[in-house]
PDB file of N, CA and C in Angstrom:
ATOM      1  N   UNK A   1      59.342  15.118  26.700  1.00  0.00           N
ATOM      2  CA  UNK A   1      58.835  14.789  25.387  1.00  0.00           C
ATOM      3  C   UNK A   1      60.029  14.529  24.468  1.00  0.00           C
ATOM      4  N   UNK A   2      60.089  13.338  23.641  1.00  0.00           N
ATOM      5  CA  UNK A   2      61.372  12.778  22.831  1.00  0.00           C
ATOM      6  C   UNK A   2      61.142  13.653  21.998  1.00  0.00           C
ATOM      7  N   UNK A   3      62.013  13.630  21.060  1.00  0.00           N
ATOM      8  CA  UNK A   3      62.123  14.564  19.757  1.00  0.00           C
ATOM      9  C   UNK A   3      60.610  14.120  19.064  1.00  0.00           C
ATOM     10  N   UNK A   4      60.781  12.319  18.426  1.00  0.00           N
ATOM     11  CA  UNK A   4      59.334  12.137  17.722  1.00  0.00           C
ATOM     12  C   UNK A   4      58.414  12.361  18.788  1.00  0.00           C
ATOM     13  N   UNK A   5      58.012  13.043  19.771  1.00  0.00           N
ATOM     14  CA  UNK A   5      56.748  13.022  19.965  1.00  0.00           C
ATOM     15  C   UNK A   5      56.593  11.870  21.377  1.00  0.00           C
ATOM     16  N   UNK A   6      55.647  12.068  22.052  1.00  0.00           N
ATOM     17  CA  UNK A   6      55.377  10.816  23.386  1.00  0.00           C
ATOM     18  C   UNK A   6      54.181   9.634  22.357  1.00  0.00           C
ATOM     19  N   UNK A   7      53.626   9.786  21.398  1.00  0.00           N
ATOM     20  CA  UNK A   7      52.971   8.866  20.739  1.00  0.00           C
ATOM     21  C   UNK A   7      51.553   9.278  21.044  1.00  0.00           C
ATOM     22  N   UNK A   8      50.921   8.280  20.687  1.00  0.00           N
ATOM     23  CA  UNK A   8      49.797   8.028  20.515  1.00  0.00           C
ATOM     24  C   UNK A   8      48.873   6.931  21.523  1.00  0.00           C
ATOM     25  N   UNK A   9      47.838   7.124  21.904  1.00  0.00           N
ATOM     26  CA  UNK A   9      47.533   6.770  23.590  1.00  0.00           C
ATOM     27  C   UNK A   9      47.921   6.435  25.011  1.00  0.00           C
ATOM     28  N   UNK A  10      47.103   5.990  26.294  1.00  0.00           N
ATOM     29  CA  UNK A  10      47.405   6.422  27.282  1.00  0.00           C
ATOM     30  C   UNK A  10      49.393   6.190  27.546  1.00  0.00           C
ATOM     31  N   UNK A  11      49.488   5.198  26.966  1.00  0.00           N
ATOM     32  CA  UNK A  11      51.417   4.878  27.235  1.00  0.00           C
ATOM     33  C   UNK A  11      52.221   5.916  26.119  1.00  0.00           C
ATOM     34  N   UNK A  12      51.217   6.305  25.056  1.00  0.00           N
ATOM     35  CA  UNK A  12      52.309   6.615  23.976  1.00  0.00           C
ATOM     36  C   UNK A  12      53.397   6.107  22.928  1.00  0.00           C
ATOM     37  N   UNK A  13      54.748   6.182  23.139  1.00  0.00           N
ATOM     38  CA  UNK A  13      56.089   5.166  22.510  1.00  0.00           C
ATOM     39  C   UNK A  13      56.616   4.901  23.475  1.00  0.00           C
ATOM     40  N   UNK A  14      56.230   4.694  24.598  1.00  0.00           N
ATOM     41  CA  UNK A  14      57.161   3.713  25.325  1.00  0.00           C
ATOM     42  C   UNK A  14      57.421   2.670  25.405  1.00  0.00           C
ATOM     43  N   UNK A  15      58.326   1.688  25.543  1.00  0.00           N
ATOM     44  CA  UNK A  15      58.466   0.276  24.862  1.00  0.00           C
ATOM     45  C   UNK A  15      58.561  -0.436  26.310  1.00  0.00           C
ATOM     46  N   UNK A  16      57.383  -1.337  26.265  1.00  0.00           N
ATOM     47  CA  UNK A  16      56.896  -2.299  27.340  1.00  0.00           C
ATOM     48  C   UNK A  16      58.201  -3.028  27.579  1.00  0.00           C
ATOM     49  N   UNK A  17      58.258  -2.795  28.874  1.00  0.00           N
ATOM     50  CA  UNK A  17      59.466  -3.873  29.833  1.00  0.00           C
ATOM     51  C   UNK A  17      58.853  -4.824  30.656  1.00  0.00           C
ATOM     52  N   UNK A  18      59.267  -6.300  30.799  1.00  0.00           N
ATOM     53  CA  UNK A  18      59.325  -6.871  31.505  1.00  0.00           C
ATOM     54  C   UNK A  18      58.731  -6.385  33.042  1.00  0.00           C
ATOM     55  N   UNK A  19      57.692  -6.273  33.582  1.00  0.00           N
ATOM     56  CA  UNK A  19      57.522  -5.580  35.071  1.00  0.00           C
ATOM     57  C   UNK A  19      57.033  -4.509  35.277  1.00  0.00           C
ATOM     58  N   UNK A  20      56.874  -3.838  34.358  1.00  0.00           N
ATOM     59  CA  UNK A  20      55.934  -2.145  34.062  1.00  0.00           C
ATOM     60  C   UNK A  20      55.052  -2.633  34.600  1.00  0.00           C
ATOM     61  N   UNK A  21      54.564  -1.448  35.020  1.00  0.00           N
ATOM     62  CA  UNK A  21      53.311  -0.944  36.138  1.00  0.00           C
ATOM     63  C   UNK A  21      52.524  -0.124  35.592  1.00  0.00           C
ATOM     64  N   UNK A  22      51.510  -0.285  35.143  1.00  0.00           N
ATOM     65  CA  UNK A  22      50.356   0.655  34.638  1.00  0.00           C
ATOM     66  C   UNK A  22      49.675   1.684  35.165  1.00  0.00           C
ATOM     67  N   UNK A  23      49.466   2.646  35.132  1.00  0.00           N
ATOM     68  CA  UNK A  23      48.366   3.912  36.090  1.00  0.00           C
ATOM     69  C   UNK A  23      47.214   4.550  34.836  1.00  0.00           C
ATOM     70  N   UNK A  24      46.378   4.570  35.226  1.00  0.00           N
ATOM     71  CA  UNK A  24      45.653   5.429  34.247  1.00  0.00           C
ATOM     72  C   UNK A  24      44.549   5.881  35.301  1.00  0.00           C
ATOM     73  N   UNK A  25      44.371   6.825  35.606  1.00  0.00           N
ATOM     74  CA  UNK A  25      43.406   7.547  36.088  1.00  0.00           C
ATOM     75  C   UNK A  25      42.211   7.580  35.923  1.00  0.00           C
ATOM     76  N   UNK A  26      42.438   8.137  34.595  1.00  0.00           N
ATOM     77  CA  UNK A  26      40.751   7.487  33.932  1.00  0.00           C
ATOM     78  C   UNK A  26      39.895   6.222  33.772  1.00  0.00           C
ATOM     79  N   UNK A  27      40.854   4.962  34.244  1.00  0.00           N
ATOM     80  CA  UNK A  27      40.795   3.702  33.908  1.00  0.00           C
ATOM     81  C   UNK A  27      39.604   3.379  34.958  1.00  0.00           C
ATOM     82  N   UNK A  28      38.656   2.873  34.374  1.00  0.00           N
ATOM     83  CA  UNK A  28      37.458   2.682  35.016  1.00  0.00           C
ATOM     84  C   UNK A  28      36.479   0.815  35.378  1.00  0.00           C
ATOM     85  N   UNK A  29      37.285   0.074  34.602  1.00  0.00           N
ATOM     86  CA  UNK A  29      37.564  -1.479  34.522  1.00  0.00           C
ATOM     87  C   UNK A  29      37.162  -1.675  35.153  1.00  0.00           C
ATOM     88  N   UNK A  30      36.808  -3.214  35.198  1.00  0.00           N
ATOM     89  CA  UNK A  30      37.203  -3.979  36.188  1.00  0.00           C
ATOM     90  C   UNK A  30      38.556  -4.926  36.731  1.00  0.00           C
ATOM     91  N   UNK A  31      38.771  -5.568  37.389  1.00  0.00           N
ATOM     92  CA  UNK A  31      40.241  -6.203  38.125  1.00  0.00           C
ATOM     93  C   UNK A  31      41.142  -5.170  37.897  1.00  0.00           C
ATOM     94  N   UNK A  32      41.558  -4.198  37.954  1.00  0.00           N
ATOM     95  CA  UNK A  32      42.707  -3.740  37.995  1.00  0.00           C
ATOM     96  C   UNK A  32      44.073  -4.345  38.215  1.00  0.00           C
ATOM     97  N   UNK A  33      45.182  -4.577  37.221  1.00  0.00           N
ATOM     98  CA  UNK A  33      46.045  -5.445  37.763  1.00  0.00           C
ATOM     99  C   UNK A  33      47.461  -4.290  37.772  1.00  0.00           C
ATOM    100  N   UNK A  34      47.660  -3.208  37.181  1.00  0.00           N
ATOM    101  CA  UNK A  34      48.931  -2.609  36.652  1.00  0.00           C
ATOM    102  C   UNK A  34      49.466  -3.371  35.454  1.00  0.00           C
ATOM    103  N   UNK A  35      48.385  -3.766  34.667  1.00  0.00           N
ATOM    104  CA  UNK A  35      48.603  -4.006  33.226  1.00  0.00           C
ATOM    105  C   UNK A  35      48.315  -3.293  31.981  1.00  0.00           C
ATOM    106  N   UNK A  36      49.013  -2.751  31.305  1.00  0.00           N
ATOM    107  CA  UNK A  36      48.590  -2.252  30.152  1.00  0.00           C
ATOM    108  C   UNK A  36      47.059  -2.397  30.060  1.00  0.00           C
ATOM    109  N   UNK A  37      46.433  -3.408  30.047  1.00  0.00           N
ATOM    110  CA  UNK A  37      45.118  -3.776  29.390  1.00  0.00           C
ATOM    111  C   UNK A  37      44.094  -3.288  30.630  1.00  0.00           C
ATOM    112  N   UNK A  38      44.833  -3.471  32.286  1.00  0.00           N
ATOM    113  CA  UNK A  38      43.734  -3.407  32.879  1.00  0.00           C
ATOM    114  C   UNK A  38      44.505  -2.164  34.565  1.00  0.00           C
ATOM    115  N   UNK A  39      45.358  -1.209  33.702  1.00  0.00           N
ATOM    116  CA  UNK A  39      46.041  -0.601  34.386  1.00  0.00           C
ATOM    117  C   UNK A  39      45.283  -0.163  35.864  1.00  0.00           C
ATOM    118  N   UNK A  40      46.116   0.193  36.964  1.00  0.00           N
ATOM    119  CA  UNK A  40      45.585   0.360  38.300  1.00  0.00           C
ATOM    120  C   UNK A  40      45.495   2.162  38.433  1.00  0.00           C
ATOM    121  N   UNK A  41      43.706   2.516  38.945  1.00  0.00           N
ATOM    122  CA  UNK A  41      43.580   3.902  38.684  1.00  0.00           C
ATOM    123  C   UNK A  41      44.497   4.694  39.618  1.00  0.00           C
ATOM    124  N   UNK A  42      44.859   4.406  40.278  1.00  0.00           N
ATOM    125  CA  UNK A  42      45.603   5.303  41.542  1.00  0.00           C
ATOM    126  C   UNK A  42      47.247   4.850  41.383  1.00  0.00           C
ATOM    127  N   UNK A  43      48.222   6.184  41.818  1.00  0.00           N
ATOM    128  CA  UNK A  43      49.789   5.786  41.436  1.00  0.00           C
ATOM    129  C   UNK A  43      50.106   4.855  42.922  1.00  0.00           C
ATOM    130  N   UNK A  44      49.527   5.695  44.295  1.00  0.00           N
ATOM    131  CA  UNK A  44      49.445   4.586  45.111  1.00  0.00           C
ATOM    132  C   UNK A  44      49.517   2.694  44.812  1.00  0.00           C
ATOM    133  N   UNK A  45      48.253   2.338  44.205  1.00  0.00           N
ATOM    134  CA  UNK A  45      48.362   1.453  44.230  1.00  0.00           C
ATOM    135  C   UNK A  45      49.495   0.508  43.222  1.00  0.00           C
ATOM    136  N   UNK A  46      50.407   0.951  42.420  1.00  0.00           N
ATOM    137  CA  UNK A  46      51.263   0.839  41.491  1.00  0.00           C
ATOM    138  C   UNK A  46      52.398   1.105  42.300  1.00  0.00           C
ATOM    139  N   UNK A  47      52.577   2.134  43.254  1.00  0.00           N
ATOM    140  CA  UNK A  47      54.005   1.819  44.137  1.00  0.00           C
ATOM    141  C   UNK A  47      54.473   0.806  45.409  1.00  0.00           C
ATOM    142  N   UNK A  48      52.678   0.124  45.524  1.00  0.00           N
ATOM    143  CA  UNK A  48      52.671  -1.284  46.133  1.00  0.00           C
ATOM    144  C   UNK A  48      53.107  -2.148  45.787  1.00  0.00           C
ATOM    145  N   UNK A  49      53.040  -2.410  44.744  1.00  0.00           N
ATOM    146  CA  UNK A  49      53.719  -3.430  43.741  1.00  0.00           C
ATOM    147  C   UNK A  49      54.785  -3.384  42.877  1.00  0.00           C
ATOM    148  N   UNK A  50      55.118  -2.381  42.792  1.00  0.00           N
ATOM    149  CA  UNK A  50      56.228  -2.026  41.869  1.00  0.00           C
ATOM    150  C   UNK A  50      57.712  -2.742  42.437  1.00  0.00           C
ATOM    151  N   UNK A  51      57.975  -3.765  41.593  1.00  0.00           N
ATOM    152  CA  UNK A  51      59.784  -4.180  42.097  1.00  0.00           C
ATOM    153  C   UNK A  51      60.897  -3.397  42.636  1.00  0.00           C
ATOM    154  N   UNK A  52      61.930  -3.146  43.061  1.00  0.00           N
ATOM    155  CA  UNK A  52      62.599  -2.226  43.233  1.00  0.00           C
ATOM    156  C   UNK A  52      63.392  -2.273  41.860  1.00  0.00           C
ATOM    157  N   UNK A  53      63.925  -0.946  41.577  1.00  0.00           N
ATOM    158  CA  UNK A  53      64.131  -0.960  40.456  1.00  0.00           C
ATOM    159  C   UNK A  53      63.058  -0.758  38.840  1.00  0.00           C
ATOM    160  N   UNK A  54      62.174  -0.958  39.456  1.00  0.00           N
ATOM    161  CA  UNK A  54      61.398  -1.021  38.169  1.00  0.00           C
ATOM    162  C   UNK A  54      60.603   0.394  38.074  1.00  0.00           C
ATOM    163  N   UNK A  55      59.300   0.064  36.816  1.00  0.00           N
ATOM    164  CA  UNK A  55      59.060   1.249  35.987  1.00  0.00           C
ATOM    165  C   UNK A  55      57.659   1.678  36.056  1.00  0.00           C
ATOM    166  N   UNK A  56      57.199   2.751  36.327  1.00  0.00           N
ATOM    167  CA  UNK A  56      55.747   2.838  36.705  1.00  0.00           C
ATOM    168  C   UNK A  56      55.460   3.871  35.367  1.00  0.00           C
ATOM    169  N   UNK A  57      54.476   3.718  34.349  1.00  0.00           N
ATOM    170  CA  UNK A  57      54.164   4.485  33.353  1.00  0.00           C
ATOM    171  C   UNK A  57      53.066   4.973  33.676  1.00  0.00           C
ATOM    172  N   UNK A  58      52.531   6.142  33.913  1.00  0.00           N
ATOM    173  CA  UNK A  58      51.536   6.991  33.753  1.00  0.00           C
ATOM    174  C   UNK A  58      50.777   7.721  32.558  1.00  0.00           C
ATOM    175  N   UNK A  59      49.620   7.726  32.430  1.00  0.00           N
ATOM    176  CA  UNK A  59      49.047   7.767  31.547  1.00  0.00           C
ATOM    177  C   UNK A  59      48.819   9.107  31.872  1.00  0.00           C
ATOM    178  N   UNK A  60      47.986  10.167  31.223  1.00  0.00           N
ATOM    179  CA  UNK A  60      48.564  11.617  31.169  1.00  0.00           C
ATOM    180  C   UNK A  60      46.689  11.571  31.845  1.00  0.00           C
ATOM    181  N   UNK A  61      46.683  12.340  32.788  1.00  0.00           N
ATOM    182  CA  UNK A  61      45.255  13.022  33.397  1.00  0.00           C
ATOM    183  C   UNK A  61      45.957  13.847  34.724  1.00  0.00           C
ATOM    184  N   UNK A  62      44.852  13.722  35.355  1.00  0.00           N
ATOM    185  CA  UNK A  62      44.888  14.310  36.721  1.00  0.00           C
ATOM    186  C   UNK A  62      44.812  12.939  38.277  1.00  0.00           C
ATOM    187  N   UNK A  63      45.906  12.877  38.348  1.00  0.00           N
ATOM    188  CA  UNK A  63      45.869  12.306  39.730  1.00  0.00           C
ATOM    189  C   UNK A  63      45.148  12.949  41.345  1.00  0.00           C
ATOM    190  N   UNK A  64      44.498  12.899  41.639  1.00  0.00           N
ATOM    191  CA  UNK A  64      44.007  13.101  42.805  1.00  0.00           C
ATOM    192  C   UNK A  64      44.680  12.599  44.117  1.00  0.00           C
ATOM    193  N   UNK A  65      44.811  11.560  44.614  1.00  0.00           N
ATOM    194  CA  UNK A  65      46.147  11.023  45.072  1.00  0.00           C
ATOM    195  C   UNK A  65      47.475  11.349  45.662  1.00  0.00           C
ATOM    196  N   UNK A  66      47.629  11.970  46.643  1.00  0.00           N
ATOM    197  CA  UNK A  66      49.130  12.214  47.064  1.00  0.00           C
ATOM    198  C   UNK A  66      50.445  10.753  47.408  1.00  0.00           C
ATOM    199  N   UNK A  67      51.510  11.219  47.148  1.00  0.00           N
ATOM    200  CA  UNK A  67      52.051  10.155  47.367  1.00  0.00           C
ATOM    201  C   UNK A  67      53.777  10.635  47.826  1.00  0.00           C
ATOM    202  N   UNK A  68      54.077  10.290  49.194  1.00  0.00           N
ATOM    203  CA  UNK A  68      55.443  10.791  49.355  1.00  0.00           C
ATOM    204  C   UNK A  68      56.039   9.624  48.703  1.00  0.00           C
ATOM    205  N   UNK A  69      57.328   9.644  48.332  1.00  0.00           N
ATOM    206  CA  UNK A  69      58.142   8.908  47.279  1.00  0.00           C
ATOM    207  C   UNK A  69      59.502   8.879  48.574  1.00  0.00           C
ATOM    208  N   UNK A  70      60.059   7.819  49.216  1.00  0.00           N
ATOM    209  CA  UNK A  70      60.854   7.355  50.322  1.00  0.00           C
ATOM    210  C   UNK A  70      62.327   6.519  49.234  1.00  0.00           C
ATOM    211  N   UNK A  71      61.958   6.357  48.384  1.00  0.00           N
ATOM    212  CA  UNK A  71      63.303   5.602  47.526  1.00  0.00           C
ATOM    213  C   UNK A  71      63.657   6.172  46.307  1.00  0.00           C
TER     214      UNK A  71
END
């Protein structure tokens, strides 16, 4: 948690990069893409796609989901 605070909804103040990967758990949509607007419910499916190098933001719930992490 930054000094001001993580913000205000599922991302908070984090400042959108180029290639971010969306998760929201609760996210109940349709198309799921790992977009802000239409984030992907499972972290699984966000470390499919995720660039190397890049940034996966999680939205604050409960993941159900296991996931070993290899990189």
């Amino acid at each position: 948690d930054p000094p001001t605070g993580c913000g205000e909804g599922p991302w908070g103040a984090i400042e959108a990069l180029s290639g971010d990967i969306y998760v929201d758990a609760a996210y109940l949509g349709e198309a799921p893409d790992g977009t802000r607007e239409h984030p992907f419910p499972t972290l699984a499916q966000a470390l499919e796609v995720v660039e190397a190098g890049g940034r996966v933001a999680l939205a604050a719930g409960d993941y159900a989901d296991g996931v070993a992490l290899t990189q």
